[in-house]
C-alpha atoms as a PDB file:
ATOM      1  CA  UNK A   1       0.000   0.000   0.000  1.00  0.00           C
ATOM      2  CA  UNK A   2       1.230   3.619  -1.058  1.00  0.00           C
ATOM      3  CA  UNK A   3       1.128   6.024   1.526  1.00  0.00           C
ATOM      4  CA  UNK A   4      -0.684   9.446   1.133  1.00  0.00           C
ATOM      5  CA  UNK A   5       0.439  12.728   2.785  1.00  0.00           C
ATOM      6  CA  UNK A   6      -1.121  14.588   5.714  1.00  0.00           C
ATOM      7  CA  UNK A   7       1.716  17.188   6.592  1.00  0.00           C
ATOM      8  CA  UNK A   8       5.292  17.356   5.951  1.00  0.00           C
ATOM      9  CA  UNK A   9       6.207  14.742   8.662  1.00  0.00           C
ATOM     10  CA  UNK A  10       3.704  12.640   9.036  1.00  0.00           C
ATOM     11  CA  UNK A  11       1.593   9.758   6.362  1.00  0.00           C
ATOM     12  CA  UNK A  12      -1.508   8.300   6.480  1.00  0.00           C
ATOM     13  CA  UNK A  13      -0.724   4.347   5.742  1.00  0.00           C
ATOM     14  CA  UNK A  14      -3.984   2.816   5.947  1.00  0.00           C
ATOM     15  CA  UNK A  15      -7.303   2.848   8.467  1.00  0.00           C
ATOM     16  CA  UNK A  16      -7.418   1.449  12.191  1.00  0.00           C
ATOM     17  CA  UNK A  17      -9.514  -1.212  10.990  1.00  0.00           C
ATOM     18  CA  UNK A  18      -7.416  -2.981   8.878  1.00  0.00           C
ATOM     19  CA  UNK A  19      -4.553  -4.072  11.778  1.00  0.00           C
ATOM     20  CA  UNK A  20      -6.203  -5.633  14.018  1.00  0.00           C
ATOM     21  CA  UNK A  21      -3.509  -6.581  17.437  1.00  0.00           C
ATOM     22  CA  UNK A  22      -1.609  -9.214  16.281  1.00  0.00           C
ATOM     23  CA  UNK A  23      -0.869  -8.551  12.690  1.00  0.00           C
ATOM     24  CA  UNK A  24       1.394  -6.416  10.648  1.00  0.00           C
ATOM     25  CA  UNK A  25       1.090  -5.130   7.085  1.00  0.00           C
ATOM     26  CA  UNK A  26       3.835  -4.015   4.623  1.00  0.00           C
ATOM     27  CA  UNK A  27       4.060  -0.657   3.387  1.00  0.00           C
ATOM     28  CA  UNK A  28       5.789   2.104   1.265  1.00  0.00           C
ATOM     29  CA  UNK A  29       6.830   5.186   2.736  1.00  0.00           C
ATOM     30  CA  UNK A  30       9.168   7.411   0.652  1.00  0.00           C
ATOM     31  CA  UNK A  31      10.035   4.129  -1.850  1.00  0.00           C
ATOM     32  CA  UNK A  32      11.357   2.547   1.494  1.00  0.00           C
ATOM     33  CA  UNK A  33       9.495  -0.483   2.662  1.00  0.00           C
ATOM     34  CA  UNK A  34       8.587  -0.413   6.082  1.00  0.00           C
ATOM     35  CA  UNK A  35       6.912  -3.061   8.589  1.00  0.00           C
ATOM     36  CA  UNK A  36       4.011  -2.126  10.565  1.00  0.00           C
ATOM     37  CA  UNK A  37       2.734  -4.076  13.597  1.00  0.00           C
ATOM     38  CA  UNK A  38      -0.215  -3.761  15.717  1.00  0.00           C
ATOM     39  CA  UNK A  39       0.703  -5.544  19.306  1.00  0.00           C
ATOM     40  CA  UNK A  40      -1.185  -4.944  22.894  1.00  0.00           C
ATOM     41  CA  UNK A  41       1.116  -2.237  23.524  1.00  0.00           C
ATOM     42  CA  UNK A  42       0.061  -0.280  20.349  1.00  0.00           C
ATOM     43  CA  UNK A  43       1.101   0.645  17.201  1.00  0.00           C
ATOM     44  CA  UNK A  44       4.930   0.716  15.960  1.00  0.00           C
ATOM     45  CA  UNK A  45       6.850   0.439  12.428  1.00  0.00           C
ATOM     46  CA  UNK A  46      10.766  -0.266  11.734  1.00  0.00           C
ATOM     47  CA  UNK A  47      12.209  -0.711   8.726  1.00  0.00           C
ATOM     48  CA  UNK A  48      10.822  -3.893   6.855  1.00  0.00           C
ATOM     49  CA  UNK A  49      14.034  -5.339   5.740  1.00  0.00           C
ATOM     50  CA  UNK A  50      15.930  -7.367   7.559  1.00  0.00           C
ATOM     51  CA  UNK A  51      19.432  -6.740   8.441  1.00  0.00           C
ATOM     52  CA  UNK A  52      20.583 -10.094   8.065  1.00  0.00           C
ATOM     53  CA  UNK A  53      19.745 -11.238   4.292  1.00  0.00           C
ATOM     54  CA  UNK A  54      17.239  -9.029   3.175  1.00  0.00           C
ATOM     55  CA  UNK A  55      13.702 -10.658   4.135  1.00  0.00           C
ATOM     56  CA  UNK A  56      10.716  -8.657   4.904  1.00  0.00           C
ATOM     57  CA  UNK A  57       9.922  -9.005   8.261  1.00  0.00           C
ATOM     58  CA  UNK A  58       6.680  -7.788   8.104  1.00  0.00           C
ATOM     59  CA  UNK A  59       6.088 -11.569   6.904  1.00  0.00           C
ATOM     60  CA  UNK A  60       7.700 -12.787  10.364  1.00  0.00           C
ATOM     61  CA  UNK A  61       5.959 -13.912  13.557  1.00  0.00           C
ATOM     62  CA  UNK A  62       5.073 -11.857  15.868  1.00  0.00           C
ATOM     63  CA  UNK A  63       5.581 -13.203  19.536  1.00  0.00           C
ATOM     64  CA  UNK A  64       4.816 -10.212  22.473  1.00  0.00           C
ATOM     65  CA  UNK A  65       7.123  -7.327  21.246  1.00  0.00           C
ATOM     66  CA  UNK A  66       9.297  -9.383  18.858  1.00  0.00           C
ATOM     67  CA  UNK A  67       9.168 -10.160  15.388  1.00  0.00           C
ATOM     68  CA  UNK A  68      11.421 -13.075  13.816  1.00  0.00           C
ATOM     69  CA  UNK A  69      12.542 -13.042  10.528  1.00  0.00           C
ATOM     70  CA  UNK A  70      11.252 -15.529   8.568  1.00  0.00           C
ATOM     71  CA  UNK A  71      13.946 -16.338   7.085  1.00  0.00           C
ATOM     72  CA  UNK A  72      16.999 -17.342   9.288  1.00  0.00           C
ATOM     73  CA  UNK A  73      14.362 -16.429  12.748  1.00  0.00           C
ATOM     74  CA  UNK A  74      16.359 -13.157  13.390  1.00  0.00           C
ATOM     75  CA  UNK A  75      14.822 -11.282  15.831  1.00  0.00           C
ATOM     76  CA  UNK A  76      14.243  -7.654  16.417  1.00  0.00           C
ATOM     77  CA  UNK A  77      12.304  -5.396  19.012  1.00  0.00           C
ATOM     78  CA  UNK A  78       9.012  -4.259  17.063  1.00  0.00           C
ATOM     79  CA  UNK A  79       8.879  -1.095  19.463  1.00  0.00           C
ATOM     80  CA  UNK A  80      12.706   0.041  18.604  1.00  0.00           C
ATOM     81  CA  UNK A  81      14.283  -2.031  16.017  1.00  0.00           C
ATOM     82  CA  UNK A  82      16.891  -3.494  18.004  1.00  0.00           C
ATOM     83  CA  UNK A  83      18.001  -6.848  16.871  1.00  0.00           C
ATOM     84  CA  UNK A  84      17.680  -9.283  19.498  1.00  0.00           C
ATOM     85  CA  UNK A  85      19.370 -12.596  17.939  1.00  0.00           C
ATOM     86  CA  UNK A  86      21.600 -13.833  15.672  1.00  0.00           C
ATOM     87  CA  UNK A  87      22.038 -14.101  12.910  1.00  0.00           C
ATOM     88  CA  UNK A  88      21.159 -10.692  12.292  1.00  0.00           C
ATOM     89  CA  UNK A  89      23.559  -8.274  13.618  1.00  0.00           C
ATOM     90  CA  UNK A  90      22.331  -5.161  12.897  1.00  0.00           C
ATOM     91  CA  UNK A  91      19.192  -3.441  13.888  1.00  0.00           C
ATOM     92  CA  UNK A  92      16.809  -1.166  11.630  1.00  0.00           C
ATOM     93  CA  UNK A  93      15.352   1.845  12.395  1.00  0.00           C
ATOM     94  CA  UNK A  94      12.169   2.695  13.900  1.00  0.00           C
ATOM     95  CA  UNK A  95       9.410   5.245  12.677  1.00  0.00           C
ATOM     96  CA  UNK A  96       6.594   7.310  14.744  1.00  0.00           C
ATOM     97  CA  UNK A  97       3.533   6.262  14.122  1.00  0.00           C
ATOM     98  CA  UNK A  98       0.021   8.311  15.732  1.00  0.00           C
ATOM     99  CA  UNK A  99      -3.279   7.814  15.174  1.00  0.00           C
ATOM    100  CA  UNK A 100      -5.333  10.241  13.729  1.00  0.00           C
ATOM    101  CA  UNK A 101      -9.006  10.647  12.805  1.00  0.00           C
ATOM    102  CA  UNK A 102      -9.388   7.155  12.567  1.00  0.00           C
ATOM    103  CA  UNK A 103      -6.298   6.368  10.450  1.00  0.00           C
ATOM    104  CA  UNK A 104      -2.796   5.175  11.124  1.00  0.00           C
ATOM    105  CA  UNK A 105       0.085   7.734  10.341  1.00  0.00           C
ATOM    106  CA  UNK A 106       3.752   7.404  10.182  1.00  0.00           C
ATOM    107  CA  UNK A 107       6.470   9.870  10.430  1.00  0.00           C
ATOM    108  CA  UNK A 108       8.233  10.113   6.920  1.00  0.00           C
ATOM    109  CA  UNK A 109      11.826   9.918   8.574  1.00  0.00           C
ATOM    110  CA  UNK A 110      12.916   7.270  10.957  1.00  0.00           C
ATOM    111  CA  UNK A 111      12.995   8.577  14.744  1.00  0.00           C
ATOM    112  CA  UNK A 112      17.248   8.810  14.125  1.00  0.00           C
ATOM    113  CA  UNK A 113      19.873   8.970  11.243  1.00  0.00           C
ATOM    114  CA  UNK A 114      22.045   7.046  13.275  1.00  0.00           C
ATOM    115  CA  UNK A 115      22.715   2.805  12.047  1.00  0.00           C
ATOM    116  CA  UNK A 116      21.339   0.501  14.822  1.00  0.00           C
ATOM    117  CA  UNK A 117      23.688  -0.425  17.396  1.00  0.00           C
ATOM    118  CA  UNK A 118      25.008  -3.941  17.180  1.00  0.00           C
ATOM    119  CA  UNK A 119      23.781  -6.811  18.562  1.00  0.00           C
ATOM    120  CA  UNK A 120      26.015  -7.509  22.051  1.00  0.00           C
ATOM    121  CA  UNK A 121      26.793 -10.625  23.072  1.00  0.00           C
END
């Protein structure tokens, strides 16, 4: 799903309604794919590529606030976009997301333009 503009910063990506808790949907935001996840906790979206080998990990499992991969089971922190396993080493970044009016919106920059720290053993 294409994104469509509501102010400089911010997107609307799609309505409430269609993420219900416990799923995630794949978007584009500024050509840059980008996972989002609706979990008990609320609404988030990281990056949807995968540091590891490229998969989209909006297709992953979602288990409480972690999403794996699904294809080596990488996992990162839906909330932040911390990696939290191997193989991955490598986080991705994270993105704002409000609700407003009924709709889901996204920041059109990632929260920093700093790379993910590395995972630490």
């Amino acid at each position: 799903m294409n994104s469509v503009p509501v102010s400089s910063s911010f997107q609307i990506v799609c309505p409430i309604a269609e993420l219900p808790i416990g799923k995630s949907k794949r978007i584009i935001l500024n050509d840059i794919p980008v996972a989002l996840f609706h979990i008990e906790q609320g609404y988030f979206a990281i990056e949807d590529t995968c540091s590891h080998q490229g998969a989209s990990l909006a297709f992953g499992s979602i288990d409480g606030f972690c999403v794996a991969c699904p294809r080596h089971g990488a996992m990162f922190d839906i909330r932040t976009g911390d990696v939290l396993s191997l193989p991955a080493l490598r986080g991705v970044k994270n993105y704002v997301v409000n609700i407003e009016d009924g709709n889901i919106v996204i920041s059109t920059s990632p929260t920093s333009d700093k790379q993910p720290d590395l995972l630490r053993y």
